[in-house]
Protein backbone atom coordinates (compact mmCIF):
# COMPACT_ATOMS: atom_id res chain seq x y z
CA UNK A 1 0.00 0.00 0.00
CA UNK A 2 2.93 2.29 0.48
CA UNK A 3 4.54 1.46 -2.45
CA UNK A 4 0.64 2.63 -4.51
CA UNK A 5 0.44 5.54 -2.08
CA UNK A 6 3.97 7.01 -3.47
CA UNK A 7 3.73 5.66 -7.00
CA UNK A 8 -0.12 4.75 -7.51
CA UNK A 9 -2.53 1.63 -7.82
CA UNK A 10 -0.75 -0.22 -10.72
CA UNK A 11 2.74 0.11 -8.88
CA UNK A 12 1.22 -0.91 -5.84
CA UNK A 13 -0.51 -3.93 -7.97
CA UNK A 14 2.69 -5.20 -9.46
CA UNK A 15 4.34 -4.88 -5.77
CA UNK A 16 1.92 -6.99 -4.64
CA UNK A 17 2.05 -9.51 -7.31
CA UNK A 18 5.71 -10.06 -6.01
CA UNK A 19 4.17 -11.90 -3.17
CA UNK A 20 3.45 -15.49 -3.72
CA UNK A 21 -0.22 -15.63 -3.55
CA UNK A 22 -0.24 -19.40 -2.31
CA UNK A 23 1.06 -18.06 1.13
CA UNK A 24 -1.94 -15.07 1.52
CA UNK A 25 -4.48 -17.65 0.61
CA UNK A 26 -6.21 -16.94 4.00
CA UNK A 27 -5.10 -13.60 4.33
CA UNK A 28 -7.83 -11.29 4.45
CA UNK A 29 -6.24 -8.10 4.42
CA UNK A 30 -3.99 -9.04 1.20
CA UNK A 31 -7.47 -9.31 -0.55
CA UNK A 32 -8.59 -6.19 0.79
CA UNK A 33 -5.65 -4.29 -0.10
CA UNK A 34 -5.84 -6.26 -3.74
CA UNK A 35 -9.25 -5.09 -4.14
CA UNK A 36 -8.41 -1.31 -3.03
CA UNK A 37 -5.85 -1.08 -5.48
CA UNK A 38 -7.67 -3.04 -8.38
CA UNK A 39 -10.72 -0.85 -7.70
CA UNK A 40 -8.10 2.95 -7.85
CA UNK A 41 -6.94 1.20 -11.42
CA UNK A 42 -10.43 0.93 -13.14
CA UNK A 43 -10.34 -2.79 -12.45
CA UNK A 44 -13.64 -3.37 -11.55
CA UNK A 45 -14.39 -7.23 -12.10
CA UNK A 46 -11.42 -7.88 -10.30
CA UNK A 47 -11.98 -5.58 -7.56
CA UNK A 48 -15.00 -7.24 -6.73
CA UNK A 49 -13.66 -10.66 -7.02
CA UNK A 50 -10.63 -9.41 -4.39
CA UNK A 51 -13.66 -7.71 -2.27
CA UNK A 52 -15.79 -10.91 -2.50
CA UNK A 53 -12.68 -12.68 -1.08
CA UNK A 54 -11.48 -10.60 1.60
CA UNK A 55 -15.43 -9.97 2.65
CA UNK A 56 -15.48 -14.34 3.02
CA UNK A 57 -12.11 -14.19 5.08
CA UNK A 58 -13.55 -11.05 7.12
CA UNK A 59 -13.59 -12.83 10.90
CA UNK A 60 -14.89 -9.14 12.26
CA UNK A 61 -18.23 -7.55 11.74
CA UNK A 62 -16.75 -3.91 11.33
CA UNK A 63 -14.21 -5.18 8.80
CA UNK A 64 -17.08 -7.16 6.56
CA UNK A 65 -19.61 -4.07 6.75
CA UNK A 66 -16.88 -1.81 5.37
CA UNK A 67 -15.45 -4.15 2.84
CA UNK A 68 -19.39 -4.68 1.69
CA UNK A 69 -19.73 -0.96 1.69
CA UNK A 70 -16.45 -0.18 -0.56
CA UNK A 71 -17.35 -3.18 -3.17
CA UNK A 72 -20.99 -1.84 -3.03
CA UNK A 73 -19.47 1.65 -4.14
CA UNK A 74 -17.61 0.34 -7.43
């Protein structure tokens, strides 16, 4: 998220695709921050495939209503 804050979304998108995904399988907030940056780059479809993800991972109420919210917004 730094790295799209200072450069933008698609930067931030390729910096993420360094990770391997196979180890933020489970990670909710990798999905959320996928789905952030997907959604700043006109990505919509994949945006709300990332949100759909990270909103099934979501273990807290307050994270899922937001995450709803945001893909609700695209």
């Amino acid at each position: 998220m730094a790295v799209a804050e200072l450069h933008g979304p698609i930067e931030g998108l390729d910096a993420l695709a360094e990770i391997d995904p196979a180890s933020l399988e489970n990670y909710q907030p990798y999905y959320a921050a996928r789905a952030d940056l997907l959604a700043r780059a006109g990505c919509r479809d994949e945006a709300v495939a990332a949100y759909d993800r990270a909103i099934e991972l979501a273990t807290n109420t307050i994270e899922r209503d937001f995450l709803v919210r945001q893909r609700a917004a695209l």
